[in-house]
N, C-alpha and C. Protein backbone atom coordinates (compact mmCIF):
# COMPACT_ATOMS: atom_id res chain seq x y z
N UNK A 1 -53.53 41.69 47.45
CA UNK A 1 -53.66 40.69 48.49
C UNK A 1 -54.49 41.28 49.63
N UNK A 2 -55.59 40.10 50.25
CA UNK A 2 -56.52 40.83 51.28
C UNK A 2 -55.42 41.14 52.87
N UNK A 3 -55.55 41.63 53.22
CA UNK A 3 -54.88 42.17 54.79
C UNK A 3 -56.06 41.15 55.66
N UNK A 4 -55.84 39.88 56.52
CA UNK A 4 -56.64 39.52 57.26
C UNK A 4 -55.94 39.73 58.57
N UNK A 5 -57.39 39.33 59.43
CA UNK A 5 -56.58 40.06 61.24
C UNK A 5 -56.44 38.17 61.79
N UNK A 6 -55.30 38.26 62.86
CA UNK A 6 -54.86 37.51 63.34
C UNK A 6 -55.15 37.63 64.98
N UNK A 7 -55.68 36.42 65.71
CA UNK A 7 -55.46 36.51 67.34
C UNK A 7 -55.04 35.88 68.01
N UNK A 8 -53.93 35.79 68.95
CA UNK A 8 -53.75 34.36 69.83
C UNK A 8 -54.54 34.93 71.37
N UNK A 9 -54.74 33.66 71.75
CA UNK A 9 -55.64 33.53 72.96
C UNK A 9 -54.58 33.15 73.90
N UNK A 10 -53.55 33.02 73.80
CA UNK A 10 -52.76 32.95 74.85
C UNK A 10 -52.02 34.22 75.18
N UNK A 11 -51.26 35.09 74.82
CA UNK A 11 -51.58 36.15 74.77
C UNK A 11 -51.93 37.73 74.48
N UNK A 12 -52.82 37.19 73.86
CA UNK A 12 -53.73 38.72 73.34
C UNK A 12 -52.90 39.08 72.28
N UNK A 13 -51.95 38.80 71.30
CA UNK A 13 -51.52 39.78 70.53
C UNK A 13 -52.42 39.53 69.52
N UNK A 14 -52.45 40.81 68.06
CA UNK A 14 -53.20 40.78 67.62
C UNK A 14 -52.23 41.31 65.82
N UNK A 15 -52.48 40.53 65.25
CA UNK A 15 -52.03 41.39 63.97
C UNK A 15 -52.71 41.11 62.83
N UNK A 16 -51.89 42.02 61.67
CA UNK A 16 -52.77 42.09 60.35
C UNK A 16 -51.60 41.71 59.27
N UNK A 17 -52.16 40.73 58.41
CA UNK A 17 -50.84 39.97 57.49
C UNK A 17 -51.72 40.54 56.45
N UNK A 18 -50.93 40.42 55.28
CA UNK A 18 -51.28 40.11 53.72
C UNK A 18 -50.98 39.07 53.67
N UNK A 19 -51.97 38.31 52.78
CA UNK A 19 -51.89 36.53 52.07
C UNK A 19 -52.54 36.88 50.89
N UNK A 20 -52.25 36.14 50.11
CA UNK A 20 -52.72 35.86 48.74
C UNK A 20 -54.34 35.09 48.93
N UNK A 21 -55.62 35.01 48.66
CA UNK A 21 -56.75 34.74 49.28
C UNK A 21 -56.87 32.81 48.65
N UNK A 22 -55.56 32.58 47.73
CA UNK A 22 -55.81 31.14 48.34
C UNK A 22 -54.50 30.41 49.19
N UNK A 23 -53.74 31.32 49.85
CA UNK A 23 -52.66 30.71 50.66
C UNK A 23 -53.27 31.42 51.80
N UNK A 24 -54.09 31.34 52.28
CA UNK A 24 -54.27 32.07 53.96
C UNK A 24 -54.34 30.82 54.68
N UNK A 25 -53.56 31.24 55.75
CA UNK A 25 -53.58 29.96 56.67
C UNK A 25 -54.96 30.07 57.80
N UNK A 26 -55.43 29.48 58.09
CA UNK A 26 -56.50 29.43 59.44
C UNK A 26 -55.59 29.68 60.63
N UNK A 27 -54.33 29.12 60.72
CA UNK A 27 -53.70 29.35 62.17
C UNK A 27 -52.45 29.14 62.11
N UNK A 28 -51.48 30.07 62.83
CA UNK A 28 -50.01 30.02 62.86
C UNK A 28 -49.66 30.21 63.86
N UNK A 29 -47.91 30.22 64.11
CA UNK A 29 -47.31 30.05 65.49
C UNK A 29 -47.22 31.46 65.76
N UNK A 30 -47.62 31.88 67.29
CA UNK A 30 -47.74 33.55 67.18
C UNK A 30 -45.86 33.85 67.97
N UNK A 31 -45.43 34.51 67.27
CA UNK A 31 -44.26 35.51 67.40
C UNK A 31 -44.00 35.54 68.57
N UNK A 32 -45.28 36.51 69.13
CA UNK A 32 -45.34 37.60 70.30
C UNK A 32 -44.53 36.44 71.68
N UNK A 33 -45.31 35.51 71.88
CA UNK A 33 -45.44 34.91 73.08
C UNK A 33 -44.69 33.43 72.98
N UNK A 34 -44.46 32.89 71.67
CA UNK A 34 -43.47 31.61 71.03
C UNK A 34 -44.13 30.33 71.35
N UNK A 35 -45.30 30.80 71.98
CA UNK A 35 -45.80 29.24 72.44
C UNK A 35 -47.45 29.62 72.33
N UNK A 36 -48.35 30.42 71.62
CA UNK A 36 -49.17 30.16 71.24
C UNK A 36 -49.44 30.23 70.00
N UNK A 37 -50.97 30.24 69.82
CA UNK A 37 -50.79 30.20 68.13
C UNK A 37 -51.91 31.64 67.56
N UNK A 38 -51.27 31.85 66.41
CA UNK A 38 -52.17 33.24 65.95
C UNK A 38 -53.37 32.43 64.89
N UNK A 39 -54.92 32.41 65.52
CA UNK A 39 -56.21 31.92 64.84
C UNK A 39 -56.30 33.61 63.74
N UNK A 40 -56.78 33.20 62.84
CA UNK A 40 -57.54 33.89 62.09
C UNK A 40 -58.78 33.91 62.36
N UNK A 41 -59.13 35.49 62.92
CA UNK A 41 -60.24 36.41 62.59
C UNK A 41 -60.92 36.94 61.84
N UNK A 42 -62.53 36.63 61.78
CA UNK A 42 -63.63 36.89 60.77
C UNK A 42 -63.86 38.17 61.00
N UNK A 43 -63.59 39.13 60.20
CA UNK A 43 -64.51 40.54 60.54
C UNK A 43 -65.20 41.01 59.58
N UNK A 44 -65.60 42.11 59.93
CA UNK A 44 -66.45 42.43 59.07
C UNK A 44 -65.84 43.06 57.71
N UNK A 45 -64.74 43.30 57.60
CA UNK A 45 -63.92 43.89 56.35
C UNK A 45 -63.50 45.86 56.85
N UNK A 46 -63.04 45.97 56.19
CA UNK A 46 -62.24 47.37 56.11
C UNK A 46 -63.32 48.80 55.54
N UNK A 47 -63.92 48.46 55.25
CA UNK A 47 -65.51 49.50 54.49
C UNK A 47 -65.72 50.13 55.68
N UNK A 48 -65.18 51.57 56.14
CA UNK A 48 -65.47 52.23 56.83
C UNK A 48 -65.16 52.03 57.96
N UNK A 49 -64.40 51.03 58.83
CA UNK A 49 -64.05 50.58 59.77
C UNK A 49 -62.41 51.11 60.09
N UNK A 50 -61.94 51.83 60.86
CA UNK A 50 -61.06 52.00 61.10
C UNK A 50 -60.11 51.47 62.79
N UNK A 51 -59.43 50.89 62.81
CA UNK A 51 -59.18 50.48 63.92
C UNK A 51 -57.85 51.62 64.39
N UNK A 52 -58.03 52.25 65.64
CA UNK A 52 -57.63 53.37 66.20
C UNK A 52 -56.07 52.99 66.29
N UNK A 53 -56.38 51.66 66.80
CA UNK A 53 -54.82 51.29 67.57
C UNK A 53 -53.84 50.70 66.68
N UNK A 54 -53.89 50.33 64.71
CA UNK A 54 -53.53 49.90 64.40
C UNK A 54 -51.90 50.02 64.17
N UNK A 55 -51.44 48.56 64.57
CA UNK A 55 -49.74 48.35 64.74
C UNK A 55 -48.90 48.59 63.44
N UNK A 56 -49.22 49.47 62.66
CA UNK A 56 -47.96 50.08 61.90
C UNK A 56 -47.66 51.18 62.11
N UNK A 57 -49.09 51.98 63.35
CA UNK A 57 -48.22 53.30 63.57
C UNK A 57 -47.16 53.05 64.32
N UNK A 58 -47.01 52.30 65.16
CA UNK A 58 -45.63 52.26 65.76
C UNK A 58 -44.47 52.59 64.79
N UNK A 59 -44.36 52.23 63.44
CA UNK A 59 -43.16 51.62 62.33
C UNK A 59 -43.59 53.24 62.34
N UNK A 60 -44.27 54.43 62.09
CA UNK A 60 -44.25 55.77 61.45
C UNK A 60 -43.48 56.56 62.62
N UNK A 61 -43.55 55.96 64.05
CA UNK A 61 -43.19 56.98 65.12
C UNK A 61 -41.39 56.72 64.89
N UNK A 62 -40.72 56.05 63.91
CA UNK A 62 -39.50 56.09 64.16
C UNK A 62 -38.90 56.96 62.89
N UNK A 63 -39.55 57.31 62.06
CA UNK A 63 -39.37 58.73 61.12
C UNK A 63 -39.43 60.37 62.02
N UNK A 64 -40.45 60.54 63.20
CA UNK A 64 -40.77 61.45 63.66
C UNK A 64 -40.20 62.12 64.18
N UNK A 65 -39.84 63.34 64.26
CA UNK A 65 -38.42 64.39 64.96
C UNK A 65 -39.05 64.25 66.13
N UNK A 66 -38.26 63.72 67.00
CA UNK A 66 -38.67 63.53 68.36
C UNK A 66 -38.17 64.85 69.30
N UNK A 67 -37.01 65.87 68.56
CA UNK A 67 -36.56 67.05 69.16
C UNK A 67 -37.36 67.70 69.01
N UNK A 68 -38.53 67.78 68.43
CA UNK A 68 -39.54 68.87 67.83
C UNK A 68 -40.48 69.05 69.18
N UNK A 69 -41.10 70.96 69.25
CA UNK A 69 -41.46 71.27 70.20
C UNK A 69 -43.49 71.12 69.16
N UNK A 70 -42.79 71.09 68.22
CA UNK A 70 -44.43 71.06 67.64
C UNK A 70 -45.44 70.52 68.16
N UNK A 71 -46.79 71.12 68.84
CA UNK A 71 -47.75 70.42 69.49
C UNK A 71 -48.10 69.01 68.72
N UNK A 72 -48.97 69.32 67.33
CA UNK A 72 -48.53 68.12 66.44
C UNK A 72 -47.36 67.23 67.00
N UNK A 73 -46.57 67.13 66.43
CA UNK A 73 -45.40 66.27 66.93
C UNK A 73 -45.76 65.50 68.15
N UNK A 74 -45.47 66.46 69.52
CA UNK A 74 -45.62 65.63 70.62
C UNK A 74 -46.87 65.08 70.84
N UNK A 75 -48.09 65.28 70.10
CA UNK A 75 -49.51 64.54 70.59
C UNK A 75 -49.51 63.35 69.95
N UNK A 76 -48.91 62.94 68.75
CA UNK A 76 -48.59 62.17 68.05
C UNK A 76 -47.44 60.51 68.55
N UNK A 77 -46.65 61.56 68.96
CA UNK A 77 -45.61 60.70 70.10
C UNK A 77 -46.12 59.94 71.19
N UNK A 78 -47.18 61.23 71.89
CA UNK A 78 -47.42 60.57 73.30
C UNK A 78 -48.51 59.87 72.85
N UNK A 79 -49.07 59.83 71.97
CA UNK A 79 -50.35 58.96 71.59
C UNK A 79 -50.72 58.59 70.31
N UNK A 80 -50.07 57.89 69.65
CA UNK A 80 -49.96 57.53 68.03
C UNK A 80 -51.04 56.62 67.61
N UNK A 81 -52.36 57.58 67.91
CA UNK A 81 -53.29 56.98 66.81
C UNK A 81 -53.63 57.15 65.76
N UNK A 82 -54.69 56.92 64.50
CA UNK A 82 -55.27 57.40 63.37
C UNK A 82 -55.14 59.11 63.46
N UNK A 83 -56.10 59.48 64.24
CA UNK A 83 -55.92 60.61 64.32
C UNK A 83 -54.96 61.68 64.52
N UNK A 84 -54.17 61.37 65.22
CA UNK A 84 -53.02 62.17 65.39
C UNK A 84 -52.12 62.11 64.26
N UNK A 85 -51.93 60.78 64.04
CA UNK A 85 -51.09 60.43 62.90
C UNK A 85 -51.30 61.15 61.72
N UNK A 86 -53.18 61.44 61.55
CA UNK A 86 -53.60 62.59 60.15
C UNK A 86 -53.28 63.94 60.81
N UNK A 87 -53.36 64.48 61.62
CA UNK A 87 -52.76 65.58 62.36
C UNK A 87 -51.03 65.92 62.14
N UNK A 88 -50.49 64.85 62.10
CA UNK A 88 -49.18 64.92 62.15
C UNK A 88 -48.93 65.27 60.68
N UNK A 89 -49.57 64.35 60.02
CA UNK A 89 -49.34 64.61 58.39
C UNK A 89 -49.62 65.42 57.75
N UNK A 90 -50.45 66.09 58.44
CA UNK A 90 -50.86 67.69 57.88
C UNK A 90 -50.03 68.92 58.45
N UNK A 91 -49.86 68.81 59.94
CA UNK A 91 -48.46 69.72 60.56
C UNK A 91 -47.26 69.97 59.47
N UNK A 92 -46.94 68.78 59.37
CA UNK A 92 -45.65 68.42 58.45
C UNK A 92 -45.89 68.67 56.66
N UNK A 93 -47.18 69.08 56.54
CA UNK A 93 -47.31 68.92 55.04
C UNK A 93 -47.12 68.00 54.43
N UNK A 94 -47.56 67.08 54.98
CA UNK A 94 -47.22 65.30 54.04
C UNK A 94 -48.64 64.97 53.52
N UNK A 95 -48.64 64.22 53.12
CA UNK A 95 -49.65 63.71 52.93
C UNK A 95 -49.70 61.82 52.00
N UNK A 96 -50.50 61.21 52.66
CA UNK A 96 -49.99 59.32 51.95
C UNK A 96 -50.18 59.42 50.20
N UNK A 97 -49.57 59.02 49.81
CA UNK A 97 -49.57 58.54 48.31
C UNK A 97 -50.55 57.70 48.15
N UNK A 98 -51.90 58.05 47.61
CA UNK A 98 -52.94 57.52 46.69
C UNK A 98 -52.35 56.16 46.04
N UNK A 99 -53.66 55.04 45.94
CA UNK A 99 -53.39 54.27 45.17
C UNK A 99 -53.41 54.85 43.67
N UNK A 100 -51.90 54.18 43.19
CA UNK A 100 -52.41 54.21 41.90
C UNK A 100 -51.53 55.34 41.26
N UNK A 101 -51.11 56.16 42.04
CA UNK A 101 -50.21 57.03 41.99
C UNK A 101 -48.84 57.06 42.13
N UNK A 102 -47.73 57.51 41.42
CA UNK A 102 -46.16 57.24 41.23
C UNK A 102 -45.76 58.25 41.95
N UNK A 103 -44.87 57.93 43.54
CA UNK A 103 -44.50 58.92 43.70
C UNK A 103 -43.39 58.93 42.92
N UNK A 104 -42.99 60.66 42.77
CA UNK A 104 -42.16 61.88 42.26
C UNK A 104 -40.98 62.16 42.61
N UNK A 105 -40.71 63.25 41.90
CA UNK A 105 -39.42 63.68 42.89
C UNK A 105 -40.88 65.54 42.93
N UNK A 106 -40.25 66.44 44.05
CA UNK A 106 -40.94 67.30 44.37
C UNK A 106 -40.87 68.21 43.10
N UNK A 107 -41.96 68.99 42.78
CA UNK A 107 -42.02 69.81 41.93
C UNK A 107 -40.94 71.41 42.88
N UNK A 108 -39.69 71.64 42.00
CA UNK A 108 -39.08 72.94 42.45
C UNK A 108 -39.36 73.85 41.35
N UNK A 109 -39.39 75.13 42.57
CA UNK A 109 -39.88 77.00 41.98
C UNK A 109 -38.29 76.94 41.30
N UNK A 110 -37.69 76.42 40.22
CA UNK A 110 -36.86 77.39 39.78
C UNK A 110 -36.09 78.49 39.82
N UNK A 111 -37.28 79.10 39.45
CA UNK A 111 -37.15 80.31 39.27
C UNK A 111 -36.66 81.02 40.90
N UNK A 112 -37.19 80.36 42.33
CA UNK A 112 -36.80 81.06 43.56
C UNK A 112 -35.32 80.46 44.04
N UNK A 113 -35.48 79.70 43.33
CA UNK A 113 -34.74 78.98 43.64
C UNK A 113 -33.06 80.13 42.89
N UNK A 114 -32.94 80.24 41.74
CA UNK A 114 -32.34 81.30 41.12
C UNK A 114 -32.19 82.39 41.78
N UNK A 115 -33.51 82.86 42.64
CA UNK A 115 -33.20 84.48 42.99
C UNK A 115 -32.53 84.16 44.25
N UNK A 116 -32.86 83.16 44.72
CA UNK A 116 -32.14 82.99 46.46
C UNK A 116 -30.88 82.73 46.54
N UNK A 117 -29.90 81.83 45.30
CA UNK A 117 -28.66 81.65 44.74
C UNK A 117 -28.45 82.95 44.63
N UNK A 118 -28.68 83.88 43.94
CA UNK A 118 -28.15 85.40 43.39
C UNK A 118 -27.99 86.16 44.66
N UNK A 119 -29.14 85.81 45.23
CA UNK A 119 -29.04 86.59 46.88
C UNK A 119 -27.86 86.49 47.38
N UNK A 120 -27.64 84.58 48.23
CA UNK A 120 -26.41 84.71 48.96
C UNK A 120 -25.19 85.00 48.12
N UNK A 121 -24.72 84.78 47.09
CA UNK A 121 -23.35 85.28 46.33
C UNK A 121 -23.57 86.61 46.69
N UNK A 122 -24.50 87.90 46.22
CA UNK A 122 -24.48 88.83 46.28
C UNK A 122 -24.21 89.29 47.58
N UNK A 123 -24.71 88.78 49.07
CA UNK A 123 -24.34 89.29 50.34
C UNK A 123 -22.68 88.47 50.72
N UNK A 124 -22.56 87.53 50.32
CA UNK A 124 -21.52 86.89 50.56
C UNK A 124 -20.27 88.00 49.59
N UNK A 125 -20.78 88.86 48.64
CA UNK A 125 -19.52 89.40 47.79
C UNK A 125 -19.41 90.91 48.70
N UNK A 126 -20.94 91.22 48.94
CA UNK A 126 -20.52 92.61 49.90
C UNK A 126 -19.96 92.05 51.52
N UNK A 127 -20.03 91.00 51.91
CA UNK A 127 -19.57 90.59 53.57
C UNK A 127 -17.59 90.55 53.09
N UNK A 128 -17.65 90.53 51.79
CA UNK A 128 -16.00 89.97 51.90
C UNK A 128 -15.67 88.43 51.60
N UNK A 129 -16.39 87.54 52.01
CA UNK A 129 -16.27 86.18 52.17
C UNK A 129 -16.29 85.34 50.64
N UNK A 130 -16.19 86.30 49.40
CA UNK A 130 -15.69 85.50 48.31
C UNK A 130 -14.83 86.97 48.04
């Protein structure tokens, strides 16, 4: 489904729906303000165009450890754009799931996983505590 952009002129909000490309409406009742209406916007399409301010980073800033002293982190917080947001995702070692791709469960070292088990029993049997 295409993502088209939405505007009301009463006031200013602005969003981006999915529709199916023969149920798109030309104009709906906008949310934001309850008494205007959201027109559909012609643009130029998504091919290289990135819009800085787009409103789903808000929905990512409520995953984000907000206790975190991480520069990442807080530049992200105090200013949640594209950029930061790829900043953040790289701090954190994340990275978005590709179309087309199933996420997983994480690939685990086994094997460290084994020696780090053997570890604490082994300090836990010389501390006394088994």
């Amino acid at each position: 489904m295409p993502l088209y952009d939405f505007h009301c002129q009463t006031c200013g909000h602005q969003a981006e729906l999915l529709f199916p490309i023969s149920a798109c409406p030309e104009s709906m009742p906008c949310e934001e303000c309850q008494g205007g209406t959201l027109r559909k916007v012609i643009s130029l399409g998504r091919a290289g165009i990135l819009r800085e301010e787009a409103p789903w980073l808000r929905d990512v800033l409520h995953v984000v450890d907000k206790d975190s002293n991480a520069p990442h982190v807080r530049q992200f917080l105090q200013d949640p754009t594209r950029g930061n947001y790829k900043a953040w995702l790289q701090g954190e070692g994340l990275r978005p799931v590709e179309s087309g791709e199933k996420p997983g469960r994480p690939k685990v070292d086994r094997a460290r996983l084994r020696e780090a088990g053997k570890r604490r029993f082994f300090e836990q049997c010389r501390s006394g505590r088994l």
